[in-house]
N, C-alpha and C. Protein backbone atom coordinates (compact mmCIF):
# COMPACT_ATOMS: atom_id res chain seq x y z
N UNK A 1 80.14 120.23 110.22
CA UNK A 1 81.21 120.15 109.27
C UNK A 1 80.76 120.67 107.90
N UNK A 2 79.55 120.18 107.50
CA UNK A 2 78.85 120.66 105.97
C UNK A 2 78.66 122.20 106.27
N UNK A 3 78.67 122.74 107.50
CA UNK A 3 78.28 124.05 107.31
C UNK A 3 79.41 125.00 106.34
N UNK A 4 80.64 124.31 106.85
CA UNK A 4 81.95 124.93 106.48
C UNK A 4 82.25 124.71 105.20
N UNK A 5 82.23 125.42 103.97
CA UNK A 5 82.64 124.78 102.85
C UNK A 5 83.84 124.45 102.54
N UNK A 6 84.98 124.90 102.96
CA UNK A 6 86.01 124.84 102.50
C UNK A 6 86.82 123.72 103.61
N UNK A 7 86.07 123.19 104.82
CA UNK A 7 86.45 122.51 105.31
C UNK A 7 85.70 121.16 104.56
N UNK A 8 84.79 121.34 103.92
CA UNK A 8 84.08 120.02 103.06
C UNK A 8 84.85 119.97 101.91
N UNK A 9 85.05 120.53 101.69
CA UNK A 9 85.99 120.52 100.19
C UNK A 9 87.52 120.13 100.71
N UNK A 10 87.82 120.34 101.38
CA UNK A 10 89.06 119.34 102.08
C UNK A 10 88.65 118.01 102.68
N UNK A 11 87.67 118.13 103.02
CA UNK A 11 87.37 116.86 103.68
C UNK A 11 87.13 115.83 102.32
N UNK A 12 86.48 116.03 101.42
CA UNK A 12 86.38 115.23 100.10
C UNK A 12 87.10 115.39 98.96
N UNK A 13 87.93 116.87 99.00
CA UNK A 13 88.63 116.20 98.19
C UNK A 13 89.93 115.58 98.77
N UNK A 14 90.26 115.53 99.92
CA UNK A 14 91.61 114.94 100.48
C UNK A 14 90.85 113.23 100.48
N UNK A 15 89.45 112.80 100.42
CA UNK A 15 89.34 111.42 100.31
C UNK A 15 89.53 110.92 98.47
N UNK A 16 88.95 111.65 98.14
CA UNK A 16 89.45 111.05 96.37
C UNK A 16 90.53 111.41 96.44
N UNK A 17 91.56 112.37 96.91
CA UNK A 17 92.71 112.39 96.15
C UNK A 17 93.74 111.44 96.30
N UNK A 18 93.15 110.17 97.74
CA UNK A 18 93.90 109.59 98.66
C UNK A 18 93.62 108.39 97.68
N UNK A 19 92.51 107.84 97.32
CA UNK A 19 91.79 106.77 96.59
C UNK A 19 92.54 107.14 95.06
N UNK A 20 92.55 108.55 94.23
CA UNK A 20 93.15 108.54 93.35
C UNK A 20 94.75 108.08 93.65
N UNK A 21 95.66 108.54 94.23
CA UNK A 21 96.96 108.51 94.23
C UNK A 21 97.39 106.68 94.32
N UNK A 22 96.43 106.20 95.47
CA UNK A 22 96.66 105.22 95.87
C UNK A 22 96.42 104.01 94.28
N UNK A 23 95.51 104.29 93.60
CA UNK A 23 95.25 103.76 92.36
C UNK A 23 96.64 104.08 91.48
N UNK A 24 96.95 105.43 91.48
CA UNK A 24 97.86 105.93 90.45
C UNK A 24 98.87 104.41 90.98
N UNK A 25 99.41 104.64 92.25
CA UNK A 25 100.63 103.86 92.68
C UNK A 25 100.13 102.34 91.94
N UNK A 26 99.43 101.54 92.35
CA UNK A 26 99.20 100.69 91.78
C UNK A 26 99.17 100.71 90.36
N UNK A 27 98.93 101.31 89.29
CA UNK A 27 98.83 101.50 88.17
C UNK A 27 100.86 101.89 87.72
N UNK A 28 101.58 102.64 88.39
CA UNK A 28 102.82 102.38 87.93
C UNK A 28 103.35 101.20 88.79
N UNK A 29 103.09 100.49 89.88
CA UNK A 29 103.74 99.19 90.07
C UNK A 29 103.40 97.91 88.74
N UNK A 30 102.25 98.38 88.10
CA UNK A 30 101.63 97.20 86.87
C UNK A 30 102.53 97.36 86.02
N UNK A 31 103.12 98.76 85.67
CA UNK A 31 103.05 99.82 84.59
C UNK A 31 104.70 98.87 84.40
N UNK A 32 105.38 98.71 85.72
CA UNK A 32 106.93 98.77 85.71
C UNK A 32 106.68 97.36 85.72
N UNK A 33 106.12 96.54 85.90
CA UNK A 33 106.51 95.03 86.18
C UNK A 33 106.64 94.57 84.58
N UNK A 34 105.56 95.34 83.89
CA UNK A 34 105.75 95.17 81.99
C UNK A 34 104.40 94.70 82.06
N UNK A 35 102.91 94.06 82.96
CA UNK A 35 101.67 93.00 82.48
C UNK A 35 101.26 94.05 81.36
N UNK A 36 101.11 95.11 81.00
CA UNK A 36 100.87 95.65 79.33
C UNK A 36 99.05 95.45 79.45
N UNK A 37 98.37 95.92 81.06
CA UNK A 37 97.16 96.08 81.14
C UNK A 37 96.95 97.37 81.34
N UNK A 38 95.43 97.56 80.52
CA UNK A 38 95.01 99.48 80.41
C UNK A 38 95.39 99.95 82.06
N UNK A 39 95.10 101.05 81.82
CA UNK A 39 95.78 101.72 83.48
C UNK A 39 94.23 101.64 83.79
N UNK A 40 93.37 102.14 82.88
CA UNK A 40 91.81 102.53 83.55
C UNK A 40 91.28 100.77 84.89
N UNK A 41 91.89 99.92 84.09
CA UNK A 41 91.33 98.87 84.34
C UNK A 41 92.04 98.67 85.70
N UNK A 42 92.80 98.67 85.86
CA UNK A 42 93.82 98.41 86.86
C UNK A 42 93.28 99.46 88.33
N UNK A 43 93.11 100.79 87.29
CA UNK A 43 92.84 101.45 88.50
C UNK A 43 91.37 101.09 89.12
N UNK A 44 90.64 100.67 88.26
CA UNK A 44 88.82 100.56 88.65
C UNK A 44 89.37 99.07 89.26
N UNK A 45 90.29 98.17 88.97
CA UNK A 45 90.74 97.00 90.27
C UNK A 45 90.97 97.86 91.40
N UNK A 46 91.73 98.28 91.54
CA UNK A 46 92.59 98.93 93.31
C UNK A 46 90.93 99.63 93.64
N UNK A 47 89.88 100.28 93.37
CA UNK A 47 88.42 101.12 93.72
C UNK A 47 87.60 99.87 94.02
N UNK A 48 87.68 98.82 93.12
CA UNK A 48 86.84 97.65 93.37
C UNK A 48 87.34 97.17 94.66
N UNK A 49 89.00 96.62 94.63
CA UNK A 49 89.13 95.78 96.05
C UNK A 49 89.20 96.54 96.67
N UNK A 50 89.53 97.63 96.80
CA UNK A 50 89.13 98.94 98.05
C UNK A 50 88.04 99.20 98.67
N UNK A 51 86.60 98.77 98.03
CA UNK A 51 85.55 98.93 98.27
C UNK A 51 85.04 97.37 99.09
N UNK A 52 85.41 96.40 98.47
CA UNK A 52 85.62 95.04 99.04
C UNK A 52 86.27 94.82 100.06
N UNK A 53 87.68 95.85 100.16
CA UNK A 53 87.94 95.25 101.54
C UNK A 53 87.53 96.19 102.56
N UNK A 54 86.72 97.05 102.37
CA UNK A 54 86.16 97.73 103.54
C UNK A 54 84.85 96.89 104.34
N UNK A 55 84.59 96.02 103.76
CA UNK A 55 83.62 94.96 103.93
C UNK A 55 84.18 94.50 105.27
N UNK A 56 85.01 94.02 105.28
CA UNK A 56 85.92 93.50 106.09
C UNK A 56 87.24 94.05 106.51
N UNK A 57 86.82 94.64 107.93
CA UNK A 57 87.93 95.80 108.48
C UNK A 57 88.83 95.36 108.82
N UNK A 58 90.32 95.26 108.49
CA UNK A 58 91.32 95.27 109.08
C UNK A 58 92.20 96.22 109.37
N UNK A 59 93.34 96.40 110.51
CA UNK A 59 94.02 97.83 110.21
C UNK A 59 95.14 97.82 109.30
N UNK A 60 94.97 98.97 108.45
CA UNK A 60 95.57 99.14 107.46
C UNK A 60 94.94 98.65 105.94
N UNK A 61 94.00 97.90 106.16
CA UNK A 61 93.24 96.91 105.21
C UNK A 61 94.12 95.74 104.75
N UNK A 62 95.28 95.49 105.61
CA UNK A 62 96.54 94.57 105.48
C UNK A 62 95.09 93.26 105.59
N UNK A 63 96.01 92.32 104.49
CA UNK A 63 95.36 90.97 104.54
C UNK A 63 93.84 91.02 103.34
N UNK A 64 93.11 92.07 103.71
CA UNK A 64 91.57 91.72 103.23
C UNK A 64 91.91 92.69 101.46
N UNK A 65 92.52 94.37 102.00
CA UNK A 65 92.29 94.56 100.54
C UNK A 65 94.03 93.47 99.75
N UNK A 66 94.84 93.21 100.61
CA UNK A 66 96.12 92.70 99.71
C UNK A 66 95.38 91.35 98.31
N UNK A 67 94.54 90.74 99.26
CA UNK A 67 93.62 89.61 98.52
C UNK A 67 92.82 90.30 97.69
N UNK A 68 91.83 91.19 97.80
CA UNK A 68 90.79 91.11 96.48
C UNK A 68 92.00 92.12 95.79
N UNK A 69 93.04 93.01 96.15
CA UNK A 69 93.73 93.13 94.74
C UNK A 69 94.06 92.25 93.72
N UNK A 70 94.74 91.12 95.00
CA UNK A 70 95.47 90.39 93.38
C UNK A 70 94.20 89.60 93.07
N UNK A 71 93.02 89.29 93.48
CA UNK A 71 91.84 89.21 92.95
C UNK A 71 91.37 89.46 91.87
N UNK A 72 91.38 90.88 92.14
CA UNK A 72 90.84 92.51 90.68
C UNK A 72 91.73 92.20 89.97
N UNK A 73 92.92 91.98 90.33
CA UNK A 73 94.16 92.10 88.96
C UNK A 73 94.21 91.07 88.23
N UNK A 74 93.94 90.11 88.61
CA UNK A 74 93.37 88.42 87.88
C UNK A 74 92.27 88.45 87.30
N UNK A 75 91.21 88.90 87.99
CA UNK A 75 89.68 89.71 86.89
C UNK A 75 90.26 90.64 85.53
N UNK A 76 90.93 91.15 85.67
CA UNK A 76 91.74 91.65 84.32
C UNK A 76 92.20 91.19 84.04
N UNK A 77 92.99 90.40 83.90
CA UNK A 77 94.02 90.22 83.06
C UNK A 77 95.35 89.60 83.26
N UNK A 78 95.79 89.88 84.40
CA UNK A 78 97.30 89.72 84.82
C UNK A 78 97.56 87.87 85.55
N UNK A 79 98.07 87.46 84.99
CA UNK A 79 98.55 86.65 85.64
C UNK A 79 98.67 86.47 87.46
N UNK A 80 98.52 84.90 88.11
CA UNK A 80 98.42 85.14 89.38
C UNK A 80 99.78 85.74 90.05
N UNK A 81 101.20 85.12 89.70
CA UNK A 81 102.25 85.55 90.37
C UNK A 81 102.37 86.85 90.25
N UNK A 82 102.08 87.66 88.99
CA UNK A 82 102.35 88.85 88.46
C UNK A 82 101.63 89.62 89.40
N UNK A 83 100.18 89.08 89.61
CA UNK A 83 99.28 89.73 90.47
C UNK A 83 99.92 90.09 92.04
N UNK A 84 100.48 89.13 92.45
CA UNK A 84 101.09 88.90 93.92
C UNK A 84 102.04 89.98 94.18
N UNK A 85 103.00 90.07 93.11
CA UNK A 85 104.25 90.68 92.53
C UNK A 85 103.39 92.15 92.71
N UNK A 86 102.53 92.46 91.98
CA UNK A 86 102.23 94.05 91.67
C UNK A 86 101.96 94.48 93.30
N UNK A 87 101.13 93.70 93.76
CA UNK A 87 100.77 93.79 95.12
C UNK A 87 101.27 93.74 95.96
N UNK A 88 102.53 93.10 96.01
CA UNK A 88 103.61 93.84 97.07
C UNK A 88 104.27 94.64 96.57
N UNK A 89 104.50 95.04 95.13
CA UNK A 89 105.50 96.50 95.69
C UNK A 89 104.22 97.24 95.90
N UNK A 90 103.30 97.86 95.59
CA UNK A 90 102.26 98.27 95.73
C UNK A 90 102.06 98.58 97.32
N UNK A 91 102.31 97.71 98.29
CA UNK A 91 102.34 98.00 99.68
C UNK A 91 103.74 98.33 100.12
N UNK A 92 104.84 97.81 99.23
CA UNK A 92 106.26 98.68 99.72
C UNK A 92 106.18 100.05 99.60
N UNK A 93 105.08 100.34 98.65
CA UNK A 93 105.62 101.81 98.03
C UNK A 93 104.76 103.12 99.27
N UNK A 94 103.41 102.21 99.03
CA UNK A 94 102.50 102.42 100.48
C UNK A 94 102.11 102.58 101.82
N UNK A 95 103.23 101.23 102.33
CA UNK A 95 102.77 101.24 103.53
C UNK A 95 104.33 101.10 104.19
N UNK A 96 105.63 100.26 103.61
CA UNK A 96 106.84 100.09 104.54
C UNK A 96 107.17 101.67 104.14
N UNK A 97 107.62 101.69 102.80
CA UNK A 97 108.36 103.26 102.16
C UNK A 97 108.45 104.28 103.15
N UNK A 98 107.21 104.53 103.44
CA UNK A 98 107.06 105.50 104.14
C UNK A 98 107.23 105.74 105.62
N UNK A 99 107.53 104.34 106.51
CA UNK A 99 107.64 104.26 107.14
C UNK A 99 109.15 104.57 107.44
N UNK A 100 109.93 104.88 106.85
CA UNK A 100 111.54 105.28 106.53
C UNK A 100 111.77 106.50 107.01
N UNK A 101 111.12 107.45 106.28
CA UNK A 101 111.30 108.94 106.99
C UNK A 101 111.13 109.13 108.59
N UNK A 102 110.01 108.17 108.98
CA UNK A 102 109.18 108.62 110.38
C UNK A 102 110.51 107.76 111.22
N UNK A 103 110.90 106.80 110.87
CA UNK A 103 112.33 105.93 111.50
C UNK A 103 113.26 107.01 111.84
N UNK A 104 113.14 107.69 111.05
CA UNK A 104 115.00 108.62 111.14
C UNK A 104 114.44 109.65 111.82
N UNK A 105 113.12 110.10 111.30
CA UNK A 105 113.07 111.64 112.97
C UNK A 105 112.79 110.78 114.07
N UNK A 106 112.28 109.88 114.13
CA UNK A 106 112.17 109.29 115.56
C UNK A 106 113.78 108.70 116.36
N UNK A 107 114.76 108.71 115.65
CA UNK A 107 116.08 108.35 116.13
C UNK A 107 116.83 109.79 116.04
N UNK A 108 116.65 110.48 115.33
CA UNK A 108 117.18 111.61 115.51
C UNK A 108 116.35 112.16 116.78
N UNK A 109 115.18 112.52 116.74
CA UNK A 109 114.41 112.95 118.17
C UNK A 109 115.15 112.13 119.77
N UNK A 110 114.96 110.87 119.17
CA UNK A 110 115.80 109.73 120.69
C UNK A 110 116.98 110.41 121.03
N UNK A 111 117.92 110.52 120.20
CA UNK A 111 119.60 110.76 120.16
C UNK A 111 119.56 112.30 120.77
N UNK A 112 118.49 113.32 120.40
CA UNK A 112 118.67 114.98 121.01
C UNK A 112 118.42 114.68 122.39
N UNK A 113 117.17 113.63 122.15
CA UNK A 113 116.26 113.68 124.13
C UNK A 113 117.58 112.43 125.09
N UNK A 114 118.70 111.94 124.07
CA UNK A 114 119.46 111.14 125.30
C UNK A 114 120.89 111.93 125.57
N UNK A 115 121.25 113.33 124.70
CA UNK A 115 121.92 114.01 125.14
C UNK A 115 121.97 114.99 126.23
């Protein structure tokens, strides 16, 4: 794989850009709730419990990173409910959201293959 450069350079930068975005999202779920904490901080929370919950594998990191977020976000600053609060839309925006598009080609796909 290292031989290939341009397949390494996709390969790393598609992992920071996944770790950046995923921070960004968390940083406007803080951003919109109003807690009025730096973004830097917030985002070095979502890298911290990201790194924490790889400790402990779950799929999706459902359960292990949802906890050390609102963890990290209480190490800063934010209040616990607020914390809870950021952290689920944070996985609406993440993990259900997206699951919306893949719903409708998969019923549109059903509905062509039952005609």
């Amino acid at each position: 794989m290292h031989r290939h450069r341009a397949r390494t350079c996709a390969l790393w930068g598609g992992s920071v850009a996944f770790a950046l975005l995923h921070a960004g999202v968390i940083v406007a779920v803080v951003h919109a709730i109003g807690l009025g904490l730096p973004a830097s901080r917030v985002a070095m929370a979502h890298l911290v419990a990201s790194g924490a919950a790889a400790l402990l594998p779950t799929p999706g990191g459902l359960g292990s990173l949802d906890a050390a977020l609102v963890l990290a976000l209480t190490a800063v600053g934010a209040p616990g409910p607020a914390a809870v609060s950021a952290v689920l839309g944070y996985r609406l925006l993440t993990g259900w959201l997206p699951m919306a598009p893949g719903l409708l080609a998969l019923a549109l796909l059903a509905r062509r293959s039952a005609l």
